[in-house]
N, C-alpha and C. Protein backbone atom coordinates (compact mmCIF):
# COMPACT_ATOMS: atom_id res chain seq x y z
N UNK A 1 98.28 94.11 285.09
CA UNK A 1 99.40 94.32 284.20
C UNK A 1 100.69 94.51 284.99
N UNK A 2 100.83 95.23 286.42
CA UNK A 2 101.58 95.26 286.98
C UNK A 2 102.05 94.40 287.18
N UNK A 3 101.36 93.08 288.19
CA UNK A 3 101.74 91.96 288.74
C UNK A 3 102.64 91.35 287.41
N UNK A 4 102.41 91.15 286.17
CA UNK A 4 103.21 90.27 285.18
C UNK A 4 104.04 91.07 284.77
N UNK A 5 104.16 91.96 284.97
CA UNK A 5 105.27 93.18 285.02
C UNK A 5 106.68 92.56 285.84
N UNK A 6 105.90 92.67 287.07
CA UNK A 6 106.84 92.63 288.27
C UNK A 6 107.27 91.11 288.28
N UNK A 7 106.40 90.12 287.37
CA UNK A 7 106.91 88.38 287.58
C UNK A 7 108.11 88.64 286.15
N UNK A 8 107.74 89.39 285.44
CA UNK A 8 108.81 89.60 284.47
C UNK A 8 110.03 89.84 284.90
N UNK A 9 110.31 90.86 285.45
CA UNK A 9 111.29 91.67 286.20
C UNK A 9 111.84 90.64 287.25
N UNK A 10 111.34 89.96 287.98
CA UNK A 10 111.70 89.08 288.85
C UNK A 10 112.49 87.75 288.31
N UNK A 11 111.86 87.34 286.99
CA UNK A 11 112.16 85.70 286.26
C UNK A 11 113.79 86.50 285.64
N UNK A 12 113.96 87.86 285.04
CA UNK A 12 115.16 88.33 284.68
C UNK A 12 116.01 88.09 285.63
N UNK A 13 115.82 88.96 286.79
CA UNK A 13 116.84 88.83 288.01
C UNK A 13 117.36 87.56 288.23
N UNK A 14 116.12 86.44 288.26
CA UNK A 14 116.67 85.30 288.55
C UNK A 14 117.84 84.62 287.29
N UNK A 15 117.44 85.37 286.10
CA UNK A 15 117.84 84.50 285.03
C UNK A 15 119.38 85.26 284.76
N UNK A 16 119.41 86.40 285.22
CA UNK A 16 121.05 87.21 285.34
C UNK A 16 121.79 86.28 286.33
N UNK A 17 121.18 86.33 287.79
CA UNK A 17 121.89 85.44 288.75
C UNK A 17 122.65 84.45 288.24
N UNK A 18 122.07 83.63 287.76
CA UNK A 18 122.24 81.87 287.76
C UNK A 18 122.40 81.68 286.12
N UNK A 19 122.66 82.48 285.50
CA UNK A 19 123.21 82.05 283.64
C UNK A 19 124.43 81.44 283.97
N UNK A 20 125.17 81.52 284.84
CA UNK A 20 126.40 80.64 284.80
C UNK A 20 126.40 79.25 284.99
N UNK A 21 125.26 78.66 286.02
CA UNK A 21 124.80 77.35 286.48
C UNK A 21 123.60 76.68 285.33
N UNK A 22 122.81 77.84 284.28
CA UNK A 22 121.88 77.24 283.63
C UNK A 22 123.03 76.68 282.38
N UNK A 23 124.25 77.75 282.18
CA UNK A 23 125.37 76.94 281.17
C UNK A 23 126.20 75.87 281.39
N UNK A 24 126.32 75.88 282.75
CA UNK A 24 127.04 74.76 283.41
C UNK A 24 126.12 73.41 283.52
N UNK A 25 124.85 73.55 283.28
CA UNK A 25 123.95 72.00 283.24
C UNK A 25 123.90 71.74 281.94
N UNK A 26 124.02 73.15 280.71
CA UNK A 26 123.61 72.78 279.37
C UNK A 26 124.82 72.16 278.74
N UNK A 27 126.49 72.31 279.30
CA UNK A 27 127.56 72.30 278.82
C UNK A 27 127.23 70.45 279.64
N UNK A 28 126.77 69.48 280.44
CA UNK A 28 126.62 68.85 280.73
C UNK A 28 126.13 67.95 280.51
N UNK A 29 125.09 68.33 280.09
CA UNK A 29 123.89 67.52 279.17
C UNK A 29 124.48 67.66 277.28
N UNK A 30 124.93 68.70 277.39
CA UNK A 30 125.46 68.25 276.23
C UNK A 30 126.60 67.19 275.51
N UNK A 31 127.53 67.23 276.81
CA UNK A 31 128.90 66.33 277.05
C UNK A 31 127.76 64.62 277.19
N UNK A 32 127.00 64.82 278.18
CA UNK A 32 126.57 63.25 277.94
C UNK A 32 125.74 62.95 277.18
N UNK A 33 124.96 63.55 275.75
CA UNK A 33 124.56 63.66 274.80
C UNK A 33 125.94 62.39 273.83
N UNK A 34 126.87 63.98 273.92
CA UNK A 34 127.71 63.81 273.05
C UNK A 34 128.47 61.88 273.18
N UNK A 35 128.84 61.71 274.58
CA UNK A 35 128.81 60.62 274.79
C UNK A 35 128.55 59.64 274.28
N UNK A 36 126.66 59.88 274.47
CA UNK A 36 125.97 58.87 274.11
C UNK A 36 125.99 58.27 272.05
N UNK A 37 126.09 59.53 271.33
CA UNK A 37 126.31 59.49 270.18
C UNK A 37 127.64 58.51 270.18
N UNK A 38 128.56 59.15 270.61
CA UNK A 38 129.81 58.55 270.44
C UNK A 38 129.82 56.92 271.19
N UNK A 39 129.34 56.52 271.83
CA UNK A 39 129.21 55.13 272.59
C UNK A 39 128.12 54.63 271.58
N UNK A 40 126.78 55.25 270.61
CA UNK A 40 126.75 54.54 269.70
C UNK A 40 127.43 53.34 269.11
N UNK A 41 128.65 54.26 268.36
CA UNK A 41 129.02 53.53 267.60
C UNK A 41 129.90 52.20 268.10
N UNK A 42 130.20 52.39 268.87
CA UNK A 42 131.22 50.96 270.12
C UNK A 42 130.81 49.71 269.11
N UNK A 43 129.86 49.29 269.26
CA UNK A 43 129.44 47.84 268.67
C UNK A 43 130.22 47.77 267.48
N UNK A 44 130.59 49.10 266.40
CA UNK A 44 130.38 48.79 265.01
C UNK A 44 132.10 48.28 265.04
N UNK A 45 132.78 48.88 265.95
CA UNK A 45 134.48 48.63 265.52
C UNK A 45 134.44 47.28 266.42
């Protein structure tokens, strides 16, 4: 119980660190998402 304790405690730390870089890939993937929707439509005009 400890050990998944301590992988708990550890996956947080990591996940405090780096929330700025996991928003900075999601703000990314979302922009070329968004893109891709929008380059959809190209053909229709």
């Amino acid at each position: 119980m400890q050990l998944i304790f301590s992988g708990y405690r550890s996956m947080n730390l990591l996940f405090d660190l780096n929330w700025d870089r996991i928003l900075y890939f999601a703000t990314i993937v979302a922009g070329l998402l968004a893109g891709a929707f929008l380059g959809s439509f190209a053909d229709a005009f």
